[in-house]
Protein backbone atom coordinates (compact mmCIF):
# COMPACT_ATOMS: atom_id res chain seq x y z
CA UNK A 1 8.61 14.72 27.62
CA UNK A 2 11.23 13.87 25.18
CA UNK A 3 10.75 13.70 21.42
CA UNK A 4 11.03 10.06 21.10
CA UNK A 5 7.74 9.53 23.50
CA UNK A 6 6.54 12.19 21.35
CA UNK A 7 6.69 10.18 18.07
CA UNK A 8 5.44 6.80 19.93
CA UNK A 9 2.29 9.40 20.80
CA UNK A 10 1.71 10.33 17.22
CA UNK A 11 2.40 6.67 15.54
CA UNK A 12 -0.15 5.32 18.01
CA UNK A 13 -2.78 7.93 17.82
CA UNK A 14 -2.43 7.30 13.93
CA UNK A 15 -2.37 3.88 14.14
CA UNK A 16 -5.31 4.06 16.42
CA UNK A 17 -7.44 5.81 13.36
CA UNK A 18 -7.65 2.56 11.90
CA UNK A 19 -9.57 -0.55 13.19
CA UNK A 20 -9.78 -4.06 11.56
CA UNK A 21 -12.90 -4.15 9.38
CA UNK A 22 -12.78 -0.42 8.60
CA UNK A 23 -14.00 0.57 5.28
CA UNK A 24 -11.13 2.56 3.89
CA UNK A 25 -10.65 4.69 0.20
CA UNK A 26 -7.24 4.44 -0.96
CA UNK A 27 -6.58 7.32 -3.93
CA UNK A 28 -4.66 5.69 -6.16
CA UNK A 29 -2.36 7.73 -8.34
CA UNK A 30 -2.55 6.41 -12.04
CA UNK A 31 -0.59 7.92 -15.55
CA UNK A 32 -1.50 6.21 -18.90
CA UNK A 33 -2.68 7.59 -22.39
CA UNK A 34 -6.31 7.28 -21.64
CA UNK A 35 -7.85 7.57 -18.19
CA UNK A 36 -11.06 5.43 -17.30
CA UNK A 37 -14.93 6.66 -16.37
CA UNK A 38 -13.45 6.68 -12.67
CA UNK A 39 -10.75 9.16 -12.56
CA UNK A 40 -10.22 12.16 -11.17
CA UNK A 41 -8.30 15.17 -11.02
CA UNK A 42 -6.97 14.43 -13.89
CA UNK A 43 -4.63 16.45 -15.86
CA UNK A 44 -2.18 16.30 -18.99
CA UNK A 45 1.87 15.30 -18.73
CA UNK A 46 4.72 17.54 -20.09
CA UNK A 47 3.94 16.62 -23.75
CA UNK A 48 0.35 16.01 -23.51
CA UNK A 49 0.66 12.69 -24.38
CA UNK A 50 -0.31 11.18 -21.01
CA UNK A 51 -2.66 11.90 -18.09
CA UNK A 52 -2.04 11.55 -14.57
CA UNK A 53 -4.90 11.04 -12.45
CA UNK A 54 -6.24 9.49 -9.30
CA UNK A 55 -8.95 6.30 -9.04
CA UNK A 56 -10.67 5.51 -5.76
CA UNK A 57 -9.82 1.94 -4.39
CA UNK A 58 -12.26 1.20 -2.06
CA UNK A 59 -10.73 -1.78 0.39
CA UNK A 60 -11.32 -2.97 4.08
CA UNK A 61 -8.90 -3.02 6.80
CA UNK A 62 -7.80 -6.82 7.90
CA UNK A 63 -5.34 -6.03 10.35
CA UNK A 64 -3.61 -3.45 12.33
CA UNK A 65 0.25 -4.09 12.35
CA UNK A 66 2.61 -2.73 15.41
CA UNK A 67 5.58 -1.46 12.97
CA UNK A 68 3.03 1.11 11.99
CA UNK A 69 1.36 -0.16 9.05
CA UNK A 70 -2.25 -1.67 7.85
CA UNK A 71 -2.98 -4.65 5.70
CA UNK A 72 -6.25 -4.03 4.02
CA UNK A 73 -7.86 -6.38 1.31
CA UNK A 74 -9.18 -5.65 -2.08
CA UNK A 75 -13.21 -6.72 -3.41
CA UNK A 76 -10.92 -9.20 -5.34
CA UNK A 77 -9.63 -10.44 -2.37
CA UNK A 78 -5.86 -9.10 -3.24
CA UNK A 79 -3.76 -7.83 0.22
CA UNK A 80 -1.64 -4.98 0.61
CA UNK A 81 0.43 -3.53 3.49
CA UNK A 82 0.19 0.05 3.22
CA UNK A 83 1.65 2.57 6.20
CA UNK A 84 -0.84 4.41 8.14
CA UNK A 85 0.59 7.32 7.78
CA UNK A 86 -0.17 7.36 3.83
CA UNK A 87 -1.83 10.55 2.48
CA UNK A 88 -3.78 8.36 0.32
CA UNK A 89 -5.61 6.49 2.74
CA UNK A 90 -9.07 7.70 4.16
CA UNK A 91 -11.66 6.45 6.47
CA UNK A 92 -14.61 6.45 4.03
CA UNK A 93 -17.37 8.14 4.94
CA UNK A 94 -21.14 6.41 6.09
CA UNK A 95 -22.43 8.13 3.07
CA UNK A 96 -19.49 6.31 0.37
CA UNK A 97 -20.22 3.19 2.31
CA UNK A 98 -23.85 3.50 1.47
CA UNK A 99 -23.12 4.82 -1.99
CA UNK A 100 -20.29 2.45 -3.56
CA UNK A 101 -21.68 -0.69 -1.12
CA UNK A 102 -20.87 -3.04 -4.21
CA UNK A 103 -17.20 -2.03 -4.35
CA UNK A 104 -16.15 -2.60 -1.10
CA UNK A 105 -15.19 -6.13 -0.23
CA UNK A 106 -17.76 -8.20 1.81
């Protein structure tokens, strides 16, 4: 096998991870001054001035795209293309599904 059929393996087993009305949590990396009641792992800049931390998106997937990517909708109804090989996407779990039911869009 050569490493090209290789890669067209891997981008379609990712790709396949991901099917169009999958629940999804995207960890969104944030900075500002003051973090809200959803963040995590959050910890101080350089001069302690600002935080960087992550908030949980919680979206749904609208579409599967060939050139590797998703395009998942927001509970506001805002798109985005993301790729699926992101390391901040995640199937969410039955259990978040269950739990944040009101954040994910309907």
């Amino acid at each position: 096998m050569n490493e090209k059929s290789l890669d067209r393996r891997g981008k379609e087993a990712r790709m396949a991870r991901f099917r169009v009305g999958d629940p999804i949590v995207y960890h969104k990396p944030k900075s500002s001054a003051s973090p809200g009641p959803r963040a995590k792992e959050v910890y101080p800049l350089a001069n302690g001035e600002h935080y960087h931390y992550v908030v949980d998106k919680f979206w749904k997937v609208t579409s599967v795209n060939n050139d590797g990517t998703i395009e998942v909708v927001t509970r506001t109804g805002k798109r985005h293309i993301l790729p699926v090989n992101d390391p901040n996407i995640s199937k969410a779990h039955p259990l978040q599904v269950l739990r944040y039911r009101k954040r994910f869009p309907d």
